[in-house]
C-alpha atoms as a PDB file:
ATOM      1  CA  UNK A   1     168.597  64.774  79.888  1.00  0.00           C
ATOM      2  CA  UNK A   2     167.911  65.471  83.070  1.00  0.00           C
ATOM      3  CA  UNK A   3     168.796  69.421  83.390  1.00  0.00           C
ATOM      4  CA  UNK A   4     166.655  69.750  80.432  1.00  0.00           C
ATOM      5  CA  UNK A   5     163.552  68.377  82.298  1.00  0.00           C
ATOM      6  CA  UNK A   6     164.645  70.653  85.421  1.00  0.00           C
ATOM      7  CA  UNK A   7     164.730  73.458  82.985  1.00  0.00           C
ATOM      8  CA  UNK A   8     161.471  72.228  81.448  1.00  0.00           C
ATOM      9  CA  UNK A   9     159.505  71.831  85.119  1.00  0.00           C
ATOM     10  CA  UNK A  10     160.884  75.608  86.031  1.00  0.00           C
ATOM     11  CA  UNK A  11     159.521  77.028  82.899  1.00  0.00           C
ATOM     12  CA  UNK A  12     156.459  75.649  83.595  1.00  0.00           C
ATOM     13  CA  UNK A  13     156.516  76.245  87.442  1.00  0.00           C
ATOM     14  CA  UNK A  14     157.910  80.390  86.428  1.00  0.00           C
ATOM     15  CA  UNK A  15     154.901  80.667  84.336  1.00  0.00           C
ATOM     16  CA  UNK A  16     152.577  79.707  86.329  1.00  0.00           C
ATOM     17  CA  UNK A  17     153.809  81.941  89.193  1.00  0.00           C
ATOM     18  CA  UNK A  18     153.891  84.617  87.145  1.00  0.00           C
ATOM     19  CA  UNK A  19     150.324  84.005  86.272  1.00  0.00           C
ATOM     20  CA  UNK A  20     149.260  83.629  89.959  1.00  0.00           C
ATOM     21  CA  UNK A  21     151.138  86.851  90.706  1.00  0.00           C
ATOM     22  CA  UNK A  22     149.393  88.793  87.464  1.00  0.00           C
ATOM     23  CA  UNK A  23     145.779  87.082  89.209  1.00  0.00           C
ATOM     24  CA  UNK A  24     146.746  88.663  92.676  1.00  0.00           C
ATOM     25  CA  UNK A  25     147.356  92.024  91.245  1.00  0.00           C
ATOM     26  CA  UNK A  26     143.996  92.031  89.245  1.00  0.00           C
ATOM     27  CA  UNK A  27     142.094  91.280  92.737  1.00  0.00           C
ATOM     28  CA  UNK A  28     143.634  93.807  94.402  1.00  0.00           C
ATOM     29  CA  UNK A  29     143.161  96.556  91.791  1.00  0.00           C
ATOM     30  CA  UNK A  30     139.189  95.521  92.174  1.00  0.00           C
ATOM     31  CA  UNK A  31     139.664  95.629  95.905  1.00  0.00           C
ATOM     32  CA  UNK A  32     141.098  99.065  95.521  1.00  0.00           C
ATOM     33  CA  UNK A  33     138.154 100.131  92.847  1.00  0.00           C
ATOM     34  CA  UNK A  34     135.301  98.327  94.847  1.00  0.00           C
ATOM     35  CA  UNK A  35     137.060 100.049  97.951  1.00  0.00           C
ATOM     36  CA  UNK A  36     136.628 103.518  96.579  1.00  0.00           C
ATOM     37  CA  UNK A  37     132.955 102.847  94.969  1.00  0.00           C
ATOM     38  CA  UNK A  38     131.779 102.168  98.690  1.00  0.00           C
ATOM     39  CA  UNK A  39     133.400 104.978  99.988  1.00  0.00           C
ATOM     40  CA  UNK A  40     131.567 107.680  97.550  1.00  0.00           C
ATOM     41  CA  UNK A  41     128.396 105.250  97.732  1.00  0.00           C
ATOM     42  CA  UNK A  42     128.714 105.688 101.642  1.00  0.00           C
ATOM     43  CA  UNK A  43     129.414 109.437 101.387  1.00  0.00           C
ATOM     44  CA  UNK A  44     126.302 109.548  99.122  1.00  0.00           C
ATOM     45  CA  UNK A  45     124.283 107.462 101.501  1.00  0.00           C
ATOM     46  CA  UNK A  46     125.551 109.821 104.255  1.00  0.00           C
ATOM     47  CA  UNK A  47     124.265 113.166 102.630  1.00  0.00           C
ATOM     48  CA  UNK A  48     121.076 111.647 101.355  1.00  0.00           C
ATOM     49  CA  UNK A  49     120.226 111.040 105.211  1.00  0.00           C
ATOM     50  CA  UNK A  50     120.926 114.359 106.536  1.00  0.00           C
ATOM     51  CA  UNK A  51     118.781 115.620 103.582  1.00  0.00           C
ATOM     52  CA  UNK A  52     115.685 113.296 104.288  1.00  0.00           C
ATOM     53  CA  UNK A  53     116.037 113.273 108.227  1.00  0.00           C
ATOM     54  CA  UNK A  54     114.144 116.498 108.777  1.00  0.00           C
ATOM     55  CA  UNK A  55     110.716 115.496 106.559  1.00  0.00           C
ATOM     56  CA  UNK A  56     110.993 112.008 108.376  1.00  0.00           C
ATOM     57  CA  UNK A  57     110.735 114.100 112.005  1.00  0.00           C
ATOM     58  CA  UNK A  58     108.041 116.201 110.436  1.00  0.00           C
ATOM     59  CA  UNK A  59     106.507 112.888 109.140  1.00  0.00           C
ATOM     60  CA  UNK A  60     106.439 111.129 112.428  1.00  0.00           C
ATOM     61  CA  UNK A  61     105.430 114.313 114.344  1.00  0.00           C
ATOM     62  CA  UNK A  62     101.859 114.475 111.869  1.00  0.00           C
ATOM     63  CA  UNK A  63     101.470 110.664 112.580  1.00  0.00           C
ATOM     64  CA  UNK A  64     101.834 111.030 116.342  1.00  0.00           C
ATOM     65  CA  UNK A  65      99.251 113.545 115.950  1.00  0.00           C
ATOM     66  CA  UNK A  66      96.527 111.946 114.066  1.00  0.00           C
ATOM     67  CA  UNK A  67      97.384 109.072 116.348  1.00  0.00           C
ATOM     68  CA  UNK A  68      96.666 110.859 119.624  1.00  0.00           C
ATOM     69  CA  UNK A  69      93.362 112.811 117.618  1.00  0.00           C
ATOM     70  CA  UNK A  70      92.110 108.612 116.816  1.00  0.00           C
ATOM     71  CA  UNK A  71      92.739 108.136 120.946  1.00  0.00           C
ATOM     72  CA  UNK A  72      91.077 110.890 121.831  1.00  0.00           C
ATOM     73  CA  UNK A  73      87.825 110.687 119.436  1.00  0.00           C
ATOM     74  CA  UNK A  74      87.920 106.766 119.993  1.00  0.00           C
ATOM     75  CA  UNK A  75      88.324 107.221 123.823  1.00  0.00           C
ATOM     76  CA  UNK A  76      84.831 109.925 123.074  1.00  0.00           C
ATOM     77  CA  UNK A  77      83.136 106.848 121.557  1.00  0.00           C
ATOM     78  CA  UNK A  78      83.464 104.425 124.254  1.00  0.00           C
ATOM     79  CA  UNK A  79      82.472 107.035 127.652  1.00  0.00           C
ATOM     80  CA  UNK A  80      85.651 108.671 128.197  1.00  0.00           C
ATOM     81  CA  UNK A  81      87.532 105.306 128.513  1.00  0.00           C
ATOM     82  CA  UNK A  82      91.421 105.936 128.294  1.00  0.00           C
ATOM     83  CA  UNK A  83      92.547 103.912 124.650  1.00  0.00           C
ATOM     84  CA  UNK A  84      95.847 103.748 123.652  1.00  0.00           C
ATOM     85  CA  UNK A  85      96.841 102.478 119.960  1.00  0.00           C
ATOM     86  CA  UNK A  86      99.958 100.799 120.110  1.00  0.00           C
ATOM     87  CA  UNK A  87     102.352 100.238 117.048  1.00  0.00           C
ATOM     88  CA  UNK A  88     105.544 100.496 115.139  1.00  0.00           C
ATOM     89  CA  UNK A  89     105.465 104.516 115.353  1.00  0.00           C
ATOM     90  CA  UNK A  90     105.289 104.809 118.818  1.00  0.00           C
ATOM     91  CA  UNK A  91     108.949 102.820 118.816  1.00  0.00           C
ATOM     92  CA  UNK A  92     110.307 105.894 116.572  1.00  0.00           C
END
């Protein structure tokens, strides 16, 4: 009676390694697939900066400018008094 409850409790305890082990190997084939989606989502991420870099310099350059043109027609208004507008683009 006894080996036959031994043999019972290993079937049991076989089965449910072999589910734990079937578990492990579907996280780690989504680890691999999530790995790979980053990497082209990175590499995608990568080329779409290089392409927008140069109209963001062009973009801050024109804002600089129509900043120091406010300064300098402000600084008109008030008798030649130095102004300087401070914010976020002047951190750029």
């Amino acid at each position: 009676m006894s080996s036959f409850c031994l043999s019972k409790r290993l079937v049991g305890y076989v089965d449910r390694l072999r589910d734990d082990l079937k578990q492990i190997l579907t996280l780690a084939d989504k680890m691999t697939f999530h790995e790979k989606e980053m990497v082209v989502k990175r590499d995608e991420a990568i080329q779409e900066q290089t392409e927008i870099q140069p109209k963001l310099d062009l973009i801050i350059k024109k804002t600089r400018e129509v900043q120091k043109q406010m300064e300098i027609e402000i600084s008109k208004k008030y008798k030649d008094r130095n102004v300087n507008i401070m914010g976020e683009i002047n951190t750029v």
